[in-house]
N, C-alpha and C. Protein backbone atom coordinates (compact mmCIF):
# COMPACT_ATOMS: atom_id res chain seq x y z
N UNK A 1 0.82 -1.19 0.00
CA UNK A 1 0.00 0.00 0.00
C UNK A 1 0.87 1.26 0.00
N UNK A 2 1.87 1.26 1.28
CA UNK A 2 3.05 2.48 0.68
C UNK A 2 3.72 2.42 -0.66
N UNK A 3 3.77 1.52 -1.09
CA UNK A 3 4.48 1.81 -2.72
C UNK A 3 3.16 2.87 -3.79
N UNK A 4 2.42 1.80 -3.76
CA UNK A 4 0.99 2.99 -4.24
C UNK A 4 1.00 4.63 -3.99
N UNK A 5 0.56 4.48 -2.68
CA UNK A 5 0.45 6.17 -1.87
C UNK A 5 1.78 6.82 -2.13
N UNK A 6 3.61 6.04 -2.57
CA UNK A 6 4.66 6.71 -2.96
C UNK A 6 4.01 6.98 -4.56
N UNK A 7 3.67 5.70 -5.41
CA UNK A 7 4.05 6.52 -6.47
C UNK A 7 2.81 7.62 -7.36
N UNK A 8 1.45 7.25 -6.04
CA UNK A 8 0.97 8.66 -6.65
C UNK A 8 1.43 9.76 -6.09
N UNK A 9 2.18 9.96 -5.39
CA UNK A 9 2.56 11.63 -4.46
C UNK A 9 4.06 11.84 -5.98
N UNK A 10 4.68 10.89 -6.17
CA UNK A 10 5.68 10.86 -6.88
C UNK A 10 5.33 11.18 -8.71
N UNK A 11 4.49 10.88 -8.69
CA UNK A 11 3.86 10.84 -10.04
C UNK A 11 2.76 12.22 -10.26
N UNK A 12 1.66 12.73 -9.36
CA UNK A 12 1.50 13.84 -9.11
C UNK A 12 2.28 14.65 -8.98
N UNK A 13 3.43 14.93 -8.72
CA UNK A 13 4.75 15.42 -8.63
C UNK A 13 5.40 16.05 -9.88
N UNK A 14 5.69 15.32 -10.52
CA UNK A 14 6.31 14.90 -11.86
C UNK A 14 4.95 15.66 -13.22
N UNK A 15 4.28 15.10 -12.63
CA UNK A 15 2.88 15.53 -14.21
C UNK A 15 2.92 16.53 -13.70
N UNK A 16 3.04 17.11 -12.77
CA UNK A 16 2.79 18.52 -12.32
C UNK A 16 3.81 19.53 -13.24
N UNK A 17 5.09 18.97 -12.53
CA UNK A 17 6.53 19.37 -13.42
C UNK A 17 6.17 19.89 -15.24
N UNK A 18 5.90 18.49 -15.16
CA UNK A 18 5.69 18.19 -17.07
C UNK A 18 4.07 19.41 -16.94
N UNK A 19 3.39 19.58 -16.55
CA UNK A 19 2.02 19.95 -17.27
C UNK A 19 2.82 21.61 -17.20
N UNK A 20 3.20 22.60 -16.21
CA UNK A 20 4.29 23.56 -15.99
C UNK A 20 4.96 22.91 -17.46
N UNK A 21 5.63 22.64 -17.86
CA UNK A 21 6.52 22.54 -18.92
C UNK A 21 5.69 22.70 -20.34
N UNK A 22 4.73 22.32 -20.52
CA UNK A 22 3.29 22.06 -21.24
C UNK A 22 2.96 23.27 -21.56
N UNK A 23 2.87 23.83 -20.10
CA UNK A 23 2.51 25.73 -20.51
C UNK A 23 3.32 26.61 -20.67
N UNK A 24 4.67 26.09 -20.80
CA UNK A 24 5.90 27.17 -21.08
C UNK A 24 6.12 27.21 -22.41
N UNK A 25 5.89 25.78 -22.77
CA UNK A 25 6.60 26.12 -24.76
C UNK A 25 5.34 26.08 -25.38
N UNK A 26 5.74 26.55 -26.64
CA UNK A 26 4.82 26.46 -27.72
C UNK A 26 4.94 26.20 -28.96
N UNK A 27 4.70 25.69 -29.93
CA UNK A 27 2.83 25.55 -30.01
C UNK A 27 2.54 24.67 -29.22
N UNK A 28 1.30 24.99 -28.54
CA UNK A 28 0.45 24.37 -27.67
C UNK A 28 0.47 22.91 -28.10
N UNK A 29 0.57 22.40 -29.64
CA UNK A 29 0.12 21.10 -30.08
C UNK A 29 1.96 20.24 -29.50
N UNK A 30 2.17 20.64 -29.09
CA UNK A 30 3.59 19.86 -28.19
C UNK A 30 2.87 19.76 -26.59
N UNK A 31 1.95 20.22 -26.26
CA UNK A 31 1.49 20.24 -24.83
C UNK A 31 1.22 18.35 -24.46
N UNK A 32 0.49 17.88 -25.59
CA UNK A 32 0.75 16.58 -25.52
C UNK A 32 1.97 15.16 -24.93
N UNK A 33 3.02 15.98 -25.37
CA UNK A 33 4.21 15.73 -24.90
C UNK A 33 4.54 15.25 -23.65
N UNK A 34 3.88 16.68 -23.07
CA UNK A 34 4.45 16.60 -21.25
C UNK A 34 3.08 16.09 -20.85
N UNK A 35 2.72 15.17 -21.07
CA UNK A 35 1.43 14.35 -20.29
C UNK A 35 2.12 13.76 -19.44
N UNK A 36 0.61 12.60 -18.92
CA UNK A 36 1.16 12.23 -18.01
C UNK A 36 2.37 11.16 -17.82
N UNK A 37 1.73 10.35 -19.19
CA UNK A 37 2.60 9.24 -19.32
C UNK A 37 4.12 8.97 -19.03
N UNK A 38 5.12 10.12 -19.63
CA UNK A 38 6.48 10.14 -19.25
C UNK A 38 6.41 10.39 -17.45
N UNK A 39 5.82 10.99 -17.02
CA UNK A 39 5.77 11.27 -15.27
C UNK A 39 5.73 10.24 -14.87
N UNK A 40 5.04 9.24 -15.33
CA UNK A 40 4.40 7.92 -14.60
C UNK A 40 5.76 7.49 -15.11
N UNK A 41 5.55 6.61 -15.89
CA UNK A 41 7.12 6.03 -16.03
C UNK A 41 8.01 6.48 -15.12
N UNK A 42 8.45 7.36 -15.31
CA UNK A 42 9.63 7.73 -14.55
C UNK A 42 9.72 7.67 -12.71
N UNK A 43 8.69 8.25 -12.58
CA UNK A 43 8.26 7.59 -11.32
C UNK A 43 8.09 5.90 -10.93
N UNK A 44 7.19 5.28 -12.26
CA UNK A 44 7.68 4.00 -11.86
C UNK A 44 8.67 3.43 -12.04
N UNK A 45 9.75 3.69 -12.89
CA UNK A 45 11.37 3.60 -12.91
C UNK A 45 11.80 3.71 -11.80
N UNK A 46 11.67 5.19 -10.86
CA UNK A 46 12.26 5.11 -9.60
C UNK A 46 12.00 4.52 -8.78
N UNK A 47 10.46 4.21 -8.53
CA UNK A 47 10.36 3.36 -7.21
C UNK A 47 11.12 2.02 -7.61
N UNK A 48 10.38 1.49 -8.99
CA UNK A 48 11.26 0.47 -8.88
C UNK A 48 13.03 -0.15 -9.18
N UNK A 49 13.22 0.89 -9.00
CA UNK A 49 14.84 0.91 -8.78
C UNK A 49 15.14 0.68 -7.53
N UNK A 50 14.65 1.62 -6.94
CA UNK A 50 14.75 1.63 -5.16
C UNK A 50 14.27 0.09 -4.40
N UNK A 51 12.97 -0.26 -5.33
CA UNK A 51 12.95 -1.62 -4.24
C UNK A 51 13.15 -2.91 -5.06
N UNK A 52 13.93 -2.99 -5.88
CA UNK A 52 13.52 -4.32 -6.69
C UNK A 52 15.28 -4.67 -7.48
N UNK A 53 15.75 -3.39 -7.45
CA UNK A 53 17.41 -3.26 -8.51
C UNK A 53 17.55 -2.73 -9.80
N UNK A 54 18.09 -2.50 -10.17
CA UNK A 54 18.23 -2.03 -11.94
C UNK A 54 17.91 -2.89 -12.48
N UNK A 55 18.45 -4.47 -12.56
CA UNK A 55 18.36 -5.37 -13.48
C UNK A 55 16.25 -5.13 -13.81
N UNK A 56 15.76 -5.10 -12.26
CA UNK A 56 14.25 -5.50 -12.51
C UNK A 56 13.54 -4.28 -13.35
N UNK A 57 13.86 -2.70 -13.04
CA UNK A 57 13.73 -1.71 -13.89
C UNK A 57 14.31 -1.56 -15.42
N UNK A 58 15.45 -2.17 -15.55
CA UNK A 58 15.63 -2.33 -16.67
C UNK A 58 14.51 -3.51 -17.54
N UNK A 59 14.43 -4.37 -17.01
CA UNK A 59 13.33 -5.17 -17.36
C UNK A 59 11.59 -4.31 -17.74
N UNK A 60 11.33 -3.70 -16.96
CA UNK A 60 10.21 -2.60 -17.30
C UNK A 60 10.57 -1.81 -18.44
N UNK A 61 11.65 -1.48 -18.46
CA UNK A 61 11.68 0.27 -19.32
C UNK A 61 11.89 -0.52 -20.41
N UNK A 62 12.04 -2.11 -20.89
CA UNK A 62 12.55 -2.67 -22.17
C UNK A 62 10.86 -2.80 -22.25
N UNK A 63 9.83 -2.84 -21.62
CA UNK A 63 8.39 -3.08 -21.61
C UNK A 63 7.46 -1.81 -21.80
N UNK A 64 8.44 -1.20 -21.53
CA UNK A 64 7.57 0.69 -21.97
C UNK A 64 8.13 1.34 -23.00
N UNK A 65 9.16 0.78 -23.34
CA UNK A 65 9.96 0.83 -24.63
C UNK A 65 8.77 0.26 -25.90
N UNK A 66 8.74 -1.17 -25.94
CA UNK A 66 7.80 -2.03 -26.53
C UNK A 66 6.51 -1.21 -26.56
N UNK A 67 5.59 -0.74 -25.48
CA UNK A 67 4.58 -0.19 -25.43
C UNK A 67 4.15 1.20 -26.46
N UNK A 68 5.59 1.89 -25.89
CA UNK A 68 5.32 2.58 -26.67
C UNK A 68 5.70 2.78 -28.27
N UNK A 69 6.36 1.88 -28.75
CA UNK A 69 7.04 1.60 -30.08
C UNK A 69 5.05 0.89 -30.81
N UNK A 70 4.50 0.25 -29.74
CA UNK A 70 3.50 -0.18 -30.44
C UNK A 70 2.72 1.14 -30.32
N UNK A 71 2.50 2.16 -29.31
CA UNK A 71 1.51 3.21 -29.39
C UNK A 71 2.03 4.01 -30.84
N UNK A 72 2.67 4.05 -30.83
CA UNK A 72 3.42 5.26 -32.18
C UNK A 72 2.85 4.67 -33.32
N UNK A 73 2.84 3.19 -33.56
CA UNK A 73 1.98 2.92 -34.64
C UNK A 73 0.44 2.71 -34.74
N UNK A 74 -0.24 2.16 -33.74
CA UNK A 74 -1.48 2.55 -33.01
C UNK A 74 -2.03 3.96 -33.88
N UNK A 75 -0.84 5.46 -33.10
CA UNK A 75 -1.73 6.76 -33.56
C UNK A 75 -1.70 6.84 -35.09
N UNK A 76 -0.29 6.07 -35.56
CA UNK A 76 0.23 6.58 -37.12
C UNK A 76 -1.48 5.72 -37.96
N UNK A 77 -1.30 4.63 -37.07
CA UNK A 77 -1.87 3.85 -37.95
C UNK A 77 -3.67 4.63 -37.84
N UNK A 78 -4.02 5.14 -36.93
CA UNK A 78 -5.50 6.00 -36.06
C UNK A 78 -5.16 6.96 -37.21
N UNK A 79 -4.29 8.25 -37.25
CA UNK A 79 -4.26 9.42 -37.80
C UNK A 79 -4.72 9.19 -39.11
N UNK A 80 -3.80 7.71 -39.75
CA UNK A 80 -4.05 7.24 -41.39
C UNK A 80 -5.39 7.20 -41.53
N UNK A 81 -5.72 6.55 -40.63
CA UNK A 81 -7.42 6.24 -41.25
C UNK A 81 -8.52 7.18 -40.88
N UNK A 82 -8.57 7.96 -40.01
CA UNK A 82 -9.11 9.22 -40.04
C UNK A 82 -8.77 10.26 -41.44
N UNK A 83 -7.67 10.46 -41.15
CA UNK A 83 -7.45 11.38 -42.55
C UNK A 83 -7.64 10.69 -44.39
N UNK A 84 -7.27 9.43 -44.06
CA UNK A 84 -7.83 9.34 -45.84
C UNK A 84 -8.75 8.55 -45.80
N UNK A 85 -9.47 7.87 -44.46
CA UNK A 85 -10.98 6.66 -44.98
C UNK A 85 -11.86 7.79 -44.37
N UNK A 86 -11.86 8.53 -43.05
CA UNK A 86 -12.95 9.68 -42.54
C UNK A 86 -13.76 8.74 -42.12
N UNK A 87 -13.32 7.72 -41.01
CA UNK A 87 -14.73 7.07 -40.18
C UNK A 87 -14.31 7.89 -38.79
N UNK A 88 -15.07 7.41 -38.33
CA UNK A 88 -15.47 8.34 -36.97
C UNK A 88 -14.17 7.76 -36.14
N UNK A 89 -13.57 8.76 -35.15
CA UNK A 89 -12.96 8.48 -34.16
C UNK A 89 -12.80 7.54 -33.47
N UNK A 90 -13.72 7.38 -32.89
CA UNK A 90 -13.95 6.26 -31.50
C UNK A 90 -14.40 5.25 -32.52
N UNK A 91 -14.39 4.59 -33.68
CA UNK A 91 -14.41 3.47 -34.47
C UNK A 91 -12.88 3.01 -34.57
N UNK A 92 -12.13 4.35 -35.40
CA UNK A 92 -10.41 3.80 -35.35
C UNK A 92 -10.12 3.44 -34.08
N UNK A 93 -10.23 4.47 -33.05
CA UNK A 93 -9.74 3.88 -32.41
C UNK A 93 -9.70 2.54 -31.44
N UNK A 94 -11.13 2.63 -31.26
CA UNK A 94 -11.54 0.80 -30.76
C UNK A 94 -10.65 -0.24 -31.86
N UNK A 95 -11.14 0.18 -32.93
CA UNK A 95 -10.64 -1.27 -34.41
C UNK A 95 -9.38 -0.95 -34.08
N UNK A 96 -8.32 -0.32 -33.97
CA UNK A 96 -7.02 -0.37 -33.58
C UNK A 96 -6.56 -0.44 -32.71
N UNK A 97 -6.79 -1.36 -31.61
CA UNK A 97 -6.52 -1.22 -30.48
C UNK A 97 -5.40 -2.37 -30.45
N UNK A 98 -6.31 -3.50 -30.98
CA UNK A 98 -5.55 -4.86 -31.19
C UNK A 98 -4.05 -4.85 -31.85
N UNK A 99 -3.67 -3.66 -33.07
CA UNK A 99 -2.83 -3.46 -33.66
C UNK A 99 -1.68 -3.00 -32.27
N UNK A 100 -2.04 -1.70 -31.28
CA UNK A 100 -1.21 -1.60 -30.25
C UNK A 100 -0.99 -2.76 -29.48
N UNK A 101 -1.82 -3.55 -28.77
CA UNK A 101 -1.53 -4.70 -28.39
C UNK A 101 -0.59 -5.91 -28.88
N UNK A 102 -0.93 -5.96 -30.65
CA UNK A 102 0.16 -6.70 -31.39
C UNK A 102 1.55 -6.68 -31.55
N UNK A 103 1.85 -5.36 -31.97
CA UNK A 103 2.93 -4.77 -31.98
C UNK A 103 4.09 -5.05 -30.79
N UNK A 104 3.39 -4.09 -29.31
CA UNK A 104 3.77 -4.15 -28.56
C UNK A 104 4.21 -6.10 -27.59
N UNK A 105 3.14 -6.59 -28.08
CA UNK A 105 3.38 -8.10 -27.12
C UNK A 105 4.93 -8.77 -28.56
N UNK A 106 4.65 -8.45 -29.98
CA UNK A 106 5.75 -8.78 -30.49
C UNK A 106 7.14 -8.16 -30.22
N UNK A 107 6.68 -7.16 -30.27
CA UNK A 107 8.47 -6.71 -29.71
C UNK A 107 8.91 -7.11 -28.39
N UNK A 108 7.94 -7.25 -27.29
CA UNK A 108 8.56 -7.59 -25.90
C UNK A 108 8.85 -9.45 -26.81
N UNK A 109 7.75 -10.39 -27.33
CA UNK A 109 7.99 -11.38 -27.16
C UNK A 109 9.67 -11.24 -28.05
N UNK A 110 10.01 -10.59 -29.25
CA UNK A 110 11.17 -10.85 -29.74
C UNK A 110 12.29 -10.04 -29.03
N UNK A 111 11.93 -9.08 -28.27
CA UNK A 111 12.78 -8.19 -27.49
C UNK A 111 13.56 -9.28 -26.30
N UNK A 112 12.58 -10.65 -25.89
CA UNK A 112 13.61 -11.40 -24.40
C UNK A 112 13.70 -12.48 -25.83
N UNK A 113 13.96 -12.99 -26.52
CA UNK A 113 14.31 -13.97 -27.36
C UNK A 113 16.16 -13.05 -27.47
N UNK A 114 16.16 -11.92 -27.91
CA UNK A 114 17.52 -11.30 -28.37
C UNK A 114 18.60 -11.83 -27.67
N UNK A 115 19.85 -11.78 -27.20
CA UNK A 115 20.75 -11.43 -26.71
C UNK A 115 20.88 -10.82 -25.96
């Protein structure tokens, strides 16, 4: 339960940082950027550094690595089909969901096969 209650005070913390960073630069369409997502990570990087070792954080960040290598194609693949098929939003994005999921479970599954 203290790891929780650390990494929302730690993570509230951090998005705070980043959302301040959000409203300093511009264009606004970079505000996206400093969400929350990098805060969280990084916060969960630290706690779990602190209680678990590098080896086990390194193990995560090769899993948020993956995650997000599959989100990047997820939006590329969302943005594509909004802009040249024009179905509704919340259609791409439900029907593409599986594509983030794919992506991402292939690179972690070929990411611990590597070297």
């Amino acid at each position: 339960m203290a790891e929780l209650v650390l990494r929302f005070l730690i993570g509230g913390a951090v998005v705070s940082v980043f959302a301040v960073l959000a409203e300093i630069f511009t264009p606004k369409s970079f505000a996206g950027l400093f969400g929350a997502a990098p805060s969280i990570a990084l916060a969960t990087i630290g706690i779990t550094i602190a209680h678990y070792g590098k080896a086990h954080a390194a193990t995560e960040a090769h899993s948020m690595v993956c995650g997000a290598i599959g989100f990047f194609i997820y939006a590329s693949a969302a943005s594509w089909f909004l802009m040249r098929i024009k179905i509704p939003a919340l259609a791409a994005a439900l029907a593409l969901l599986p594509v983030w999921f794919g992506v991402s479970a292939a690179l972690l599954w070929l990411a611990e096969r590597l070297p």
